[in-house]
PDB file of N, CA and C in Angstrom:
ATOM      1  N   UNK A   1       0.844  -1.171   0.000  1.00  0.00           N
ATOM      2  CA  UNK A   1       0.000   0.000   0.000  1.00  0.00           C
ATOM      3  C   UNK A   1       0.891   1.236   0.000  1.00  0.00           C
ATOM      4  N   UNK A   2       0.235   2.199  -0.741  1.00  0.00           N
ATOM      5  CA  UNK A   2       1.345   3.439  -0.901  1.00  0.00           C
ATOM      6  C   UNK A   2       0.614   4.486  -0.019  1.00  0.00           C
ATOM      7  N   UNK A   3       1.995   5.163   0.245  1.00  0.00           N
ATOM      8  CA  UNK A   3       1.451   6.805   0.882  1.00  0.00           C
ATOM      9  C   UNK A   3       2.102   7.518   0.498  1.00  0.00           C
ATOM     10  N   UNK A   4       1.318   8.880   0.339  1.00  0.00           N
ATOM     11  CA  UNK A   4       1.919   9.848   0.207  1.00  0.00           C
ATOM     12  C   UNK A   4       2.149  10.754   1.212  1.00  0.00           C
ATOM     13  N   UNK A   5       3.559  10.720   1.739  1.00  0.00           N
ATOM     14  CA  UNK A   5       3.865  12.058   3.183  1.00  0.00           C
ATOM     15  C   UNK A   5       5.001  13.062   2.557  1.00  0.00           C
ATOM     16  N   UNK A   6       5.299  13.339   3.622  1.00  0.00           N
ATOM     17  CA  UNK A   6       6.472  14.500   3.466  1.00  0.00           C
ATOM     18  C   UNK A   6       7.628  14.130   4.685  1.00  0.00           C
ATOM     19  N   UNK A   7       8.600  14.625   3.886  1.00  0.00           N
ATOM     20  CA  UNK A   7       9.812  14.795   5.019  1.00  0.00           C
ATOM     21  C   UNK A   7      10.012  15.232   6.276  1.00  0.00           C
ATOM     22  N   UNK A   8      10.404  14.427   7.134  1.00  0.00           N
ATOM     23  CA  UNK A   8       9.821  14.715   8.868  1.00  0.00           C
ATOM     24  C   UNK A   8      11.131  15.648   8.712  1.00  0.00           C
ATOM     25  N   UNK A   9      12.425  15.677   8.440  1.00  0.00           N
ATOM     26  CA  UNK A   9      13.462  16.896   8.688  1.00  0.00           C
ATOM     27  C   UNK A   9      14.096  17.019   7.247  1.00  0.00           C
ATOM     28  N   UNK A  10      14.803  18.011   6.810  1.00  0.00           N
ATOM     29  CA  UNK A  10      15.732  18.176   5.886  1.00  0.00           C
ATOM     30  C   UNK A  10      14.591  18.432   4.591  1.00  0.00           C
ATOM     31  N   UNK A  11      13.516  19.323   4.587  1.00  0.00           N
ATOM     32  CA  UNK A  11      12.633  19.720   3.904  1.00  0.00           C
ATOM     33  C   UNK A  11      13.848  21.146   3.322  1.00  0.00           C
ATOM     34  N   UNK A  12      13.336  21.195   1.672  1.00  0.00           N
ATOM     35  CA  UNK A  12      13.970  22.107   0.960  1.00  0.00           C
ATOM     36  C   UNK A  12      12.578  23.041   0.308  1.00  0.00           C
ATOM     37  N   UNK A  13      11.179  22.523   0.476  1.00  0.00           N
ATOM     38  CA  UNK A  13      10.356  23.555   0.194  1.00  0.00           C
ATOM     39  C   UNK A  13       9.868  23.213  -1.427  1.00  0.00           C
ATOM     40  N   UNK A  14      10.457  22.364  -1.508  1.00  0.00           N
ATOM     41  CA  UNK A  14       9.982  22.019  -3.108  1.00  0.00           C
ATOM     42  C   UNK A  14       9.474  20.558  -3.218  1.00  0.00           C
ATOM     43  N   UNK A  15       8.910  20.191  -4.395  1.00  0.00           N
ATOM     44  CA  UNK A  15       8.311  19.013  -4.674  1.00  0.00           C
ATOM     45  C   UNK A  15       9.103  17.686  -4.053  1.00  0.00           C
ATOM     46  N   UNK A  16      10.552  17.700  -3.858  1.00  0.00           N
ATOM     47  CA  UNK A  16      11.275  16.356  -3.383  1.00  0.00           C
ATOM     48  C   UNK A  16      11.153  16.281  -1.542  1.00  0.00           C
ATOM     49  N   UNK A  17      10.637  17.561  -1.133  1.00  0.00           N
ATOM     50  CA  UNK A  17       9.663  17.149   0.177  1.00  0.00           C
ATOM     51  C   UNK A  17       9.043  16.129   0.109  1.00  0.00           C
ATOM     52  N   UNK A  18       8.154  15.668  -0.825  1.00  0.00           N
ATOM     53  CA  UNK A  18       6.803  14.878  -0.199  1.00  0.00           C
ATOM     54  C   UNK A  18       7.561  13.435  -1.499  1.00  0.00           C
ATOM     55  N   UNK A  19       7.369  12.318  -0.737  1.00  0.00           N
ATOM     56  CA  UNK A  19       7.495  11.269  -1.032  1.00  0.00           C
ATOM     57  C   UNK A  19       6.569   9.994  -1.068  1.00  0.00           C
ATOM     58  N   UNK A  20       6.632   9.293  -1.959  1.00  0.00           N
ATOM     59  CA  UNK A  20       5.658   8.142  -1.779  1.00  0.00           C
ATOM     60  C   UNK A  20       6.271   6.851  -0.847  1.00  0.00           C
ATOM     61  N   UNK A  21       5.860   6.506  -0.032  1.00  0.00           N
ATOM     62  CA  UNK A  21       6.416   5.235   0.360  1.00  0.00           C
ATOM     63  C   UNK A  21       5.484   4.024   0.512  1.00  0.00           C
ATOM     64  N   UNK A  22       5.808   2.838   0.508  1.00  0.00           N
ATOM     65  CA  UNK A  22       5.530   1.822   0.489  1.00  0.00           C
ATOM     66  C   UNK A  22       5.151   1.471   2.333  1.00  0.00           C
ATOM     67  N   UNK A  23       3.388   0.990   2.445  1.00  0.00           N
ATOM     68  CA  UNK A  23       3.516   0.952   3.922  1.00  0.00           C
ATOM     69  C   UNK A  23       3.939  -0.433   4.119  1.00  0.00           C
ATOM     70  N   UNK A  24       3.742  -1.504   3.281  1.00  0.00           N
ATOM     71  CA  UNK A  24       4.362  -3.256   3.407  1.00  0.00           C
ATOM     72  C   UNK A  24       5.772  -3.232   3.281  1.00  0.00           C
ATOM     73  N   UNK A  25       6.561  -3.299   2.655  1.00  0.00           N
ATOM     74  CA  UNK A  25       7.828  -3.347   2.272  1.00  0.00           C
ATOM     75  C   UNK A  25       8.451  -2.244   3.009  1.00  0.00           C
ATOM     76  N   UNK A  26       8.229  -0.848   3.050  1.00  0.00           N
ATOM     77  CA  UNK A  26       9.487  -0.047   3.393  1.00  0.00           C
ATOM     78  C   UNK A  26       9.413   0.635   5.228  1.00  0.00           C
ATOM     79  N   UNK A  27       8.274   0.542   5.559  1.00  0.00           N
ATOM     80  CA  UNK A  27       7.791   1.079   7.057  1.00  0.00           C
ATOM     81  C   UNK A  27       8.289   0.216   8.152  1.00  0.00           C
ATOM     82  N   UNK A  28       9.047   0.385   8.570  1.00  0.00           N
ATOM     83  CA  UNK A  28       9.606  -0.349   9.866  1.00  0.00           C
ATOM     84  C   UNK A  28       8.697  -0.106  10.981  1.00  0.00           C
ATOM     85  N   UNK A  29       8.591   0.897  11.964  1.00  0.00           N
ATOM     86  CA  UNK A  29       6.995   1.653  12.562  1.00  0.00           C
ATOM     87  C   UNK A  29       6.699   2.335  12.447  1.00  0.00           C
ATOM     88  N   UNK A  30       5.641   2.833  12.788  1.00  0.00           N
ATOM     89  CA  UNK A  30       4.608   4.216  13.282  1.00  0.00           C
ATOM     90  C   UNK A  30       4.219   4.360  14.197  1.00  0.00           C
ATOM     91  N   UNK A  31       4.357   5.737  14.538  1.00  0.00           N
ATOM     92  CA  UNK A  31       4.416   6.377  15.970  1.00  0.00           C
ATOM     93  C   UNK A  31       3.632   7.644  16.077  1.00  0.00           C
ATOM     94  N   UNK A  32       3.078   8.269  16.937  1.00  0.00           N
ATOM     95  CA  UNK A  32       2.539   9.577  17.104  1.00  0.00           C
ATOM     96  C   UNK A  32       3.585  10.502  17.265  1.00  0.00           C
ATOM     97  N   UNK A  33       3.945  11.664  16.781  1.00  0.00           N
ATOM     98  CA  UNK A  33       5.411  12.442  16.606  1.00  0.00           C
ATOM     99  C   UNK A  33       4.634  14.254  16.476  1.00  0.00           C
ATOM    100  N   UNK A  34       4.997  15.198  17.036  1.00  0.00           N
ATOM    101  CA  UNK A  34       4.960  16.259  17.597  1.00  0.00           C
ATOM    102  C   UNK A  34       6.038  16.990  17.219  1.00  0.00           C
ATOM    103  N   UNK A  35       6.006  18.543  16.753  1.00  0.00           N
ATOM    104  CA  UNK A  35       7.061  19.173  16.718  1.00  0.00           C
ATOM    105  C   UNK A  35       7.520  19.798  18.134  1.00  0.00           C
ATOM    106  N   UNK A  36       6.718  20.224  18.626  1.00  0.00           N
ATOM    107  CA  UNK A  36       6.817  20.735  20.355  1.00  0.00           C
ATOM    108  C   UNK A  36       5.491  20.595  21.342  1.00  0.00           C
ATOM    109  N   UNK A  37       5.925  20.580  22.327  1.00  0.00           N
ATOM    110  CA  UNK A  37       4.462  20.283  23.220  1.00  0.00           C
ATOM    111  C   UNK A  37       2.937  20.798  23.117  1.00  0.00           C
ATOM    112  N   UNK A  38       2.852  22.161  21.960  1.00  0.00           N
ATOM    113  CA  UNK A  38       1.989  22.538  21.551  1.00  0.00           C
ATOM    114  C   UNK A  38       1.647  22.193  20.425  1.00  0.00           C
ATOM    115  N   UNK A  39       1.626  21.313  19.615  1.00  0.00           N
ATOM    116  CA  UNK A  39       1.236  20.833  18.259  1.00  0.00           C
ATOM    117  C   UNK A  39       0.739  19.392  18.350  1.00  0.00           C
ATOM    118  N   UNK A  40      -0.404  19.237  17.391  1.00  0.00           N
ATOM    119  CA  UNK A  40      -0.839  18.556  17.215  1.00  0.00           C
ATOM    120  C   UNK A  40      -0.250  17.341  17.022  1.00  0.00           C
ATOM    121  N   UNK A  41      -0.619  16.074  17.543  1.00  0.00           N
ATOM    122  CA  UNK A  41       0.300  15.060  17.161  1.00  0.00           C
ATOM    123  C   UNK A  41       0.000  14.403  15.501  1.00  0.00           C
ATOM    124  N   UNK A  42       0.881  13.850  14.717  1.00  0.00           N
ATOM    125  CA  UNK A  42       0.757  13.224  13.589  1.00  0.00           C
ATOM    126  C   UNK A  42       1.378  12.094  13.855  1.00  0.00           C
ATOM    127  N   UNK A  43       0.774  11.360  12.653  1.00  0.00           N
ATOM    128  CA  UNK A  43       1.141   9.823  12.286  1.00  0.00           C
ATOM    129  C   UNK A  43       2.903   9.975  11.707  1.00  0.00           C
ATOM    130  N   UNK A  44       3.542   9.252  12.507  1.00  0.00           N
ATOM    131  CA  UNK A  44       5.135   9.381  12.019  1.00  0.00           C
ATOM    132  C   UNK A  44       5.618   8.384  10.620  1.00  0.00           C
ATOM    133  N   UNK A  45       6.003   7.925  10.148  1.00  0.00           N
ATOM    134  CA  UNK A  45       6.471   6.537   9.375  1.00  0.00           C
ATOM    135  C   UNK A  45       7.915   6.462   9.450  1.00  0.00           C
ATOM    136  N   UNK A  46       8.501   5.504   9.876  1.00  0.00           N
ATOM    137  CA  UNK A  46      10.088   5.267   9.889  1.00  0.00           C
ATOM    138  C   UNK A  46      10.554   4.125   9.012  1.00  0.00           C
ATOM    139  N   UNK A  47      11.119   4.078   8.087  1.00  0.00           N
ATOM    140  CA  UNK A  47      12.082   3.352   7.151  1.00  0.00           C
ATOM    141  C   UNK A  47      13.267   3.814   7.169  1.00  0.00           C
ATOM    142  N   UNK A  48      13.788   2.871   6.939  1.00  0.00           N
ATOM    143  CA  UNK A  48      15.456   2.607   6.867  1.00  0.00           C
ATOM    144  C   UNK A  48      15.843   3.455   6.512  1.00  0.00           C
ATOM    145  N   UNK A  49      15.236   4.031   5.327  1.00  0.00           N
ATOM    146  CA  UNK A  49      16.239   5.502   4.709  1.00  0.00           C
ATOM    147  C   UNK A  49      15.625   6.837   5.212  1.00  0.00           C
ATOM    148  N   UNK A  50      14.344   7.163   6.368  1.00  0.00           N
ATOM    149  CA  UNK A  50      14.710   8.590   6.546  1.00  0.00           C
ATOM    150  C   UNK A  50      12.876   8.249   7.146  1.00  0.00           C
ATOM    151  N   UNK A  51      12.721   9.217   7.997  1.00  0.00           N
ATOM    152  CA  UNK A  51      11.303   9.571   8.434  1.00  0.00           C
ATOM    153  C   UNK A  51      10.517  10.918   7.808  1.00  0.00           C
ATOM    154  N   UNK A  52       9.271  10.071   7.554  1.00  0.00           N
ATOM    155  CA  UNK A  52       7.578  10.922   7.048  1.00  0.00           C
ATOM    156  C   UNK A  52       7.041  11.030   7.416  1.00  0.00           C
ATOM    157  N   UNK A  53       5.880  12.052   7.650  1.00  0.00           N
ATOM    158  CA  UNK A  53       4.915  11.989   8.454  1.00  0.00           C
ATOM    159  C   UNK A  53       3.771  12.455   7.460  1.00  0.00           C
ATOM    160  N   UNK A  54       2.859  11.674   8.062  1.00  0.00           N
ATOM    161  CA  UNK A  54       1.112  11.916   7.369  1.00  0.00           C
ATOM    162  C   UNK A  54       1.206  13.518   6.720  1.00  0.00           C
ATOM    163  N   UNK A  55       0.404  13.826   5.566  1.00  0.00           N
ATOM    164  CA  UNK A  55       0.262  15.411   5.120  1.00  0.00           C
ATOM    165  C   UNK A  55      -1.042  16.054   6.007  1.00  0.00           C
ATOM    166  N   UNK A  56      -1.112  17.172   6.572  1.00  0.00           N
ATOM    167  CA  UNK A  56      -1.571  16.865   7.418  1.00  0.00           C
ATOM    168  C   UNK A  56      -1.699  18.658   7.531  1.00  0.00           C
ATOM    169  N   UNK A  57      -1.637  19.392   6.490  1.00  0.00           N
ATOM    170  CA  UNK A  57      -1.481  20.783   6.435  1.00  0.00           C
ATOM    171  C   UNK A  57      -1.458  21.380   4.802  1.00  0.00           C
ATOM    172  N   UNK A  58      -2.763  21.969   5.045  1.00  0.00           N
ATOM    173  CA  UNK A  58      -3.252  22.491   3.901  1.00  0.00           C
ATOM    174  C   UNK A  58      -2.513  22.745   2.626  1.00  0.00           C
ATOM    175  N   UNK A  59      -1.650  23.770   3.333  1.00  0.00           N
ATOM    176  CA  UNK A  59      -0.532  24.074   2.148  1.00  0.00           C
ATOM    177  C   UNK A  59       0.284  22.956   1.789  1.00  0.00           C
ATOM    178  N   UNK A  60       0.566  21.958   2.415  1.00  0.00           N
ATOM    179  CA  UNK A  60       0.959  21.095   2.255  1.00  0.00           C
ATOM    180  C   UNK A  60       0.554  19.750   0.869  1.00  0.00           C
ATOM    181  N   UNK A  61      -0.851  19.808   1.118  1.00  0.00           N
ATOM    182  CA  UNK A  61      -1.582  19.086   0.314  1.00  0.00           C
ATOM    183  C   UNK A  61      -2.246  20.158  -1.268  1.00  0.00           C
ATOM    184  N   UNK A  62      -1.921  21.048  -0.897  1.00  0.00           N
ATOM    185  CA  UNK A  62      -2.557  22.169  -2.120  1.00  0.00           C
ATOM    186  C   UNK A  62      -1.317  22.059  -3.068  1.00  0.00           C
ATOM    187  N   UNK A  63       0.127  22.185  -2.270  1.00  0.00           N
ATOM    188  CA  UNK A  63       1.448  21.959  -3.218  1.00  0.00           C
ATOM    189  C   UNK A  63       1.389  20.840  -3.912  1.00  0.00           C
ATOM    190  N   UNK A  64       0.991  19.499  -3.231  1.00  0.00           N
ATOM    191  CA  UNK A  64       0.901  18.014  -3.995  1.00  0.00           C
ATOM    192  C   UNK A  64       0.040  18.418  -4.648  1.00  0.00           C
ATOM    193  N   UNK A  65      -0.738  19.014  -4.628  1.00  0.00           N
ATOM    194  CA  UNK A  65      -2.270  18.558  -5.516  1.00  0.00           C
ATOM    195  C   UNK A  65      -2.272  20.292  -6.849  1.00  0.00           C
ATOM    196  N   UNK A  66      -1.494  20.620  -6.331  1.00  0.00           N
ATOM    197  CA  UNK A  66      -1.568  21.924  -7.755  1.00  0.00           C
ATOM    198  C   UNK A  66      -1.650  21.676  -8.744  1.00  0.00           C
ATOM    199  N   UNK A  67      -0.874  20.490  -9.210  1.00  0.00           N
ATOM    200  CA  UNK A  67      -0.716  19.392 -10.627  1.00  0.00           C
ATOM    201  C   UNK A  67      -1.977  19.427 -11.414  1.00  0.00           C
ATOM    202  N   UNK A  68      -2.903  18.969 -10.364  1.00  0.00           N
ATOM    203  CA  UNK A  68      -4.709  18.634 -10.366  1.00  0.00           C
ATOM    204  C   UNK A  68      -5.342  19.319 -10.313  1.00  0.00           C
ATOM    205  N   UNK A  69      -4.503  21.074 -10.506  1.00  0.00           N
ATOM    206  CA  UNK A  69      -5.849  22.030 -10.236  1.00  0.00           C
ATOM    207  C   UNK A  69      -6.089  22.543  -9.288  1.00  0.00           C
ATOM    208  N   UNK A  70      -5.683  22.211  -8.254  1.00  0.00           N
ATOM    209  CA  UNK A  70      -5.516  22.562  -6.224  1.00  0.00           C
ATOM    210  C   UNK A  70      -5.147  23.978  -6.326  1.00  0.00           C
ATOM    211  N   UNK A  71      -5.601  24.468  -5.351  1.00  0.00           N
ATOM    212  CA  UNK A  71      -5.179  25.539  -5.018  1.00  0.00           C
ATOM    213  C   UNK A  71      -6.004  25.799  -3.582  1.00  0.00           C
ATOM    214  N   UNK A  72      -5.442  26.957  -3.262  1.00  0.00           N
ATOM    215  CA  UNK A  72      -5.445  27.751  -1.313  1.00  0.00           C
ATOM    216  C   UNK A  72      -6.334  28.654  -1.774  1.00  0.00           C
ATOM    217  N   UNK A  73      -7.497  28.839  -1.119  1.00  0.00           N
ATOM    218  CA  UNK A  73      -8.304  29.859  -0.956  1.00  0.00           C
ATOM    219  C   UNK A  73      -8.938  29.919   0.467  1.00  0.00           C
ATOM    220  N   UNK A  74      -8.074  31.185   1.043  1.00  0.00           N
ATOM    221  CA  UNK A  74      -8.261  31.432   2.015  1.00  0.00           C
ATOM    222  C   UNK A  74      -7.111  30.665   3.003  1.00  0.00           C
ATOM    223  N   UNK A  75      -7.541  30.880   4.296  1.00  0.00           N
ATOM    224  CA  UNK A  75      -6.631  29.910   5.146  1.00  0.00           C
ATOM    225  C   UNK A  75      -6.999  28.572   5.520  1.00  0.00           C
ATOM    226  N   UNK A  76      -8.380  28.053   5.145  1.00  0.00           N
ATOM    227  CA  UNK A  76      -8.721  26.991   5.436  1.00  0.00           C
ATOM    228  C   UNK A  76      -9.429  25.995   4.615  1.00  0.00           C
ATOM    229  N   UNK A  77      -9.237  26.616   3.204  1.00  0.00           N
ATOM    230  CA  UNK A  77      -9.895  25.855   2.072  1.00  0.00           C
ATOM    231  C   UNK A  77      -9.007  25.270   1.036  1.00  0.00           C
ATOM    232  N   UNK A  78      -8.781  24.496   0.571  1.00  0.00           N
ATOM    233  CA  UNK A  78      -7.998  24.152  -0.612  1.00  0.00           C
ATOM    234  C   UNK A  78      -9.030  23.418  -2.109  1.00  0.00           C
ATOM    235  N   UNK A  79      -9.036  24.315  -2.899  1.00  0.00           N
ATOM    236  CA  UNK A  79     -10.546  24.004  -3.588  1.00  0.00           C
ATOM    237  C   UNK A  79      -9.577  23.160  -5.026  1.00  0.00           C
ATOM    238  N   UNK A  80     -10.615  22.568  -6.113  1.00  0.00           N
ATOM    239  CA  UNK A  80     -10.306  21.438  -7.002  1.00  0.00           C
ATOM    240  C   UNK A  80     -10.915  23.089  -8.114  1.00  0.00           C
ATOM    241  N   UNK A  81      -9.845  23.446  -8.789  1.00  0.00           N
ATOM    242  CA  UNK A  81     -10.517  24.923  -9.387  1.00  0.00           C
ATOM    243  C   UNK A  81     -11.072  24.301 -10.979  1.00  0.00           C
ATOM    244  N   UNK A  82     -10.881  23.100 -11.401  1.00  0.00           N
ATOM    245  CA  UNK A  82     -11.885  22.599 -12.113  1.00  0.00           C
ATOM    246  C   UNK A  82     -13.097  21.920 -11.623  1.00  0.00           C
ATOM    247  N   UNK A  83     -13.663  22.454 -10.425  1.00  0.00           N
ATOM    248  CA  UNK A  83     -14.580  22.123 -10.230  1.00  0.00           C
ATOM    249  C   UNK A  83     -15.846  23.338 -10.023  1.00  0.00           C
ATOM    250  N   UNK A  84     -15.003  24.285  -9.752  1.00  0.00           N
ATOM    251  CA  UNK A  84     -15.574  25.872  -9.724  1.00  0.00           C
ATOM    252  C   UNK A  84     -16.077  26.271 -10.596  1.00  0.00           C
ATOM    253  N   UNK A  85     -17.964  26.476 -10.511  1.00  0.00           N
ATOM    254  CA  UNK A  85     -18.767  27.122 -11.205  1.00  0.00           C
ATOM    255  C   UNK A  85     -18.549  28.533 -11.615  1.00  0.00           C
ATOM    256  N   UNK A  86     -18.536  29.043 -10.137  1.00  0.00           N
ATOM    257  CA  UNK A  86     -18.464  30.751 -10.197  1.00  0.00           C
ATOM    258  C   UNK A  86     -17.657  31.223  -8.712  1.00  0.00           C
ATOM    259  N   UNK A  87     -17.402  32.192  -8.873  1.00  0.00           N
ATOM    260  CA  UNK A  87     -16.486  33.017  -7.689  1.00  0.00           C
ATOM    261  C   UNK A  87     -17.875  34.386  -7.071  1.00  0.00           C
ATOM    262  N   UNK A  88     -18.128  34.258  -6.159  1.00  0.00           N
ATOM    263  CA  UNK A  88     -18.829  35.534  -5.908  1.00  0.00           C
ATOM    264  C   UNK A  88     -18.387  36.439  -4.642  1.00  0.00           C
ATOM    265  N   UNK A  89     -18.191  37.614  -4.894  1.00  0.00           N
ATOM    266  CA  UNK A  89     -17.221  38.525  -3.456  1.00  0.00           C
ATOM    267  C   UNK A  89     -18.252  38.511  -2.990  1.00  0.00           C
ATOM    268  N   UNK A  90     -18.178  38.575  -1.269  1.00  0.00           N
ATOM    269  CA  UNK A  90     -19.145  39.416  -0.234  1.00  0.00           C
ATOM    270  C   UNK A  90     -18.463  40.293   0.053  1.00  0.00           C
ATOM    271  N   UNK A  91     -19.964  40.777   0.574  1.00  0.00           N
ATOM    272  CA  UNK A  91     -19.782  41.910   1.133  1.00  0.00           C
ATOM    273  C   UNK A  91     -18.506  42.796   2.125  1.00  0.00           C
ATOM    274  N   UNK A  92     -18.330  41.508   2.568  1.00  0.00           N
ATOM    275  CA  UNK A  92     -16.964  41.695   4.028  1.00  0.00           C
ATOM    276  C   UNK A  92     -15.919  40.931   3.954  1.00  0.00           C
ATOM    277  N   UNK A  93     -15.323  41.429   2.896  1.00  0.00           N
ATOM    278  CA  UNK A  93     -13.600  40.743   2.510  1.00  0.00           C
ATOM    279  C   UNK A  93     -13.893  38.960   2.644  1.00  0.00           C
ATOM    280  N   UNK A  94     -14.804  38.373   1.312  1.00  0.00           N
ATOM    281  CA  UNK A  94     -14.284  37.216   1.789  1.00  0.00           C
ATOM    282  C   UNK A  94     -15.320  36.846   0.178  1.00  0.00           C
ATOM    283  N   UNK A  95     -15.219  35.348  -0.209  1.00  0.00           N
ATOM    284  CA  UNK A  95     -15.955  35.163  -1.113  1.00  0.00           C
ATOM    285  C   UNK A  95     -16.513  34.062  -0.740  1.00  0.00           C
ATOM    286  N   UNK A  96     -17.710  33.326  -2.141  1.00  0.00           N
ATOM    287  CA  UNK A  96     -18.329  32.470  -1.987  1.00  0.00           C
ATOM    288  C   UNK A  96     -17.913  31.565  -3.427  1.00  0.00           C
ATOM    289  N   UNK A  97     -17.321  30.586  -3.272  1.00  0.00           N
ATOM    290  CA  UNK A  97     -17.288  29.923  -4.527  1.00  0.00           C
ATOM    291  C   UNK A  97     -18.307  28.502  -4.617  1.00  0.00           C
ATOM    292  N   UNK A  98     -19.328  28.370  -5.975  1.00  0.00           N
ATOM    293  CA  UNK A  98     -20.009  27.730  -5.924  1.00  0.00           C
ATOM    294  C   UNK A  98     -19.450  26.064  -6.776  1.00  0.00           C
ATOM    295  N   UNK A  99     -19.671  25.195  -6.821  1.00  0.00           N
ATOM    296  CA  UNK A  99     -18.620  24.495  -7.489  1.00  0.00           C
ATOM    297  C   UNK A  99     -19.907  23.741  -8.471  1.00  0.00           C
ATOM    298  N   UNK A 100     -19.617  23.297  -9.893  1.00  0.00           N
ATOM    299  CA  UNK A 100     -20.460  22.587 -10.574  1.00  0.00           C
ATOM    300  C   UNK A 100     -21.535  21.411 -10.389  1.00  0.00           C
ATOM    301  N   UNK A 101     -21.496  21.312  -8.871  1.00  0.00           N
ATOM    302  CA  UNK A 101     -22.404  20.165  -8.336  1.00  0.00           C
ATOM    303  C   UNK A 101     -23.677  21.264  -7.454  1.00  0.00           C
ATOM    304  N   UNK A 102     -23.150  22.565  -7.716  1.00  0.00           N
ATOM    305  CA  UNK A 102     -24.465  23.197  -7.004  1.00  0.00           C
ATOM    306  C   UNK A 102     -23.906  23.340  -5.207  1.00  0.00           C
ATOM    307  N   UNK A 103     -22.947  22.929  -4.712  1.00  0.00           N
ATOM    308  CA  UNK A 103     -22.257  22.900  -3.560  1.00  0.00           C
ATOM    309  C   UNK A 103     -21.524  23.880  -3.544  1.00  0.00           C
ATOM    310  N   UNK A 104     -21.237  24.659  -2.563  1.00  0.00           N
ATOM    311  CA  UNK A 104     -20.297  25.736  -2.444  1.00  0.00           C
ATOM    312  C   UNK A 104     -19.904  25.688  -0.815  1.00  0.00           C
ATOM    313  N   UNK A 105     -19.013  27.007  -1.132  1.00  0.00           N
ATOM    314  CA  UNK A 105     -18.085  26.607   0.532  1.00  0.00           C
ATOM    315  C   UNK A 105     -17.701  28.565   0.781  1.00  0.00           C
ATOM    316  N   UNK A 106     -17.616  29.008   1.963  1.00  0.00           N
ATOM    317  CA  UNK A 106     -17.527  30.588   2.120  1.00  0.00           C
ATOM    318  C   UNK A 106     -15.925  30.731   2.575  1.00  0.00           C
ATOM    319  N   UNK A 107     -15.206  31.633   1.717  1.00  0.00           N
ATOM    320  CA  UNK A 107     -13.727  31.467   2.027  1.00  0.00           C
ATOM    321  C   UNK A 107     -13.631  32.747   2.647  1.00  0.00           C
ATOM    322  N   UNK A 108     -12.549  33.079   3.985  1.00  0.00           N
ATOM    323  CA  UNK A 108     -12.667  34.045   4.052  1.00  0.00           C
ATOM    324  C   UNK A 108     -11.873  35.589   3.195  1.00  0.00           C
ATOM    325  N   UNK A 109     -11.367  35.326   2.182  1.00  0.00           N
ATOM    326  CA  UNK A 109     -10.467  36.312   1.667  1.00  0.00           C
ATOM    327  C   UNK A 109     -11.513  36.197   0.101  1.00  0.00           C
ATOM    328  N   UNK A 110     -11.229  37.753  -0.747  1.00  0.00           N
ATOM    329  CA  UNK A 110     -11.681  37.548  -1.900  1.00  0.00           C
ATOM    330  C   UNK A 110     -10.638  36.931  -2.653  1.00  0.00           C
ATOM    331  N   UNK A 111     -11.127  36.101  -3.083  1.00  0.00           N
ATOM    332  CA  UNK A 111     -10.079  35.217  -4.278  1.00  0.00           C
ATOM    333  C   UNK A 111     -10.886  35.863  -5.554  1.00  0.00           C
TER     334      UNK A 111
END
């Protein structure tokens, strides 16, 4: 079974961050792993050649997924922009994008 994570240290900010690994063959364990006592814990993965951890942060998953159309809208949305009907501003710094299934989601920034 494959996953897709990212580099638990020695991140350069570009696409060779995030790696696929193998969870049968290459995962020795998994552990719950923390950057400091205030953060959320994540799923760790340890293999022989270097530790990953679950994606697990927006920007994180909007960079993998840009390929596909991904993108950040706002601080808490990461939308599929071939799926976007229409963009509509409100009133109070923020928009509404409706997506081709008639579903929409309220971001807070105008995109």
């Amino acid at each position: 079974m494959k996953l897709l994570t990212v580099k638990m240290f020695n991140r350069f900010g570009d696409d060779s961050d995030f790696v696929e690994i193998d969870l049968i063959d290459e995962v020795n364990y998994i552990d719950l792993w923390y950057k400091n006592k205030n953060s959320t814990k994540v799923l760790a993965f340890h293999t022989s050649h270097g530790s990953y951890l679950a994606i697990t942060t927006l920007s994180d998953i909007a960079r993998v997924c840009e390929k596909y159309g991904f993108e950040l809208a706002g601080k808490s949305h990461c939308i599929n922009i071939n799926k976007v009907e229409s963009i509509k501003a409100k009133d109070h710094n923020g928009s509404t994008i409706v997506f081709i299934d008639g579903t929409h989601v309220d971001v807070s920034k105008q995109v």
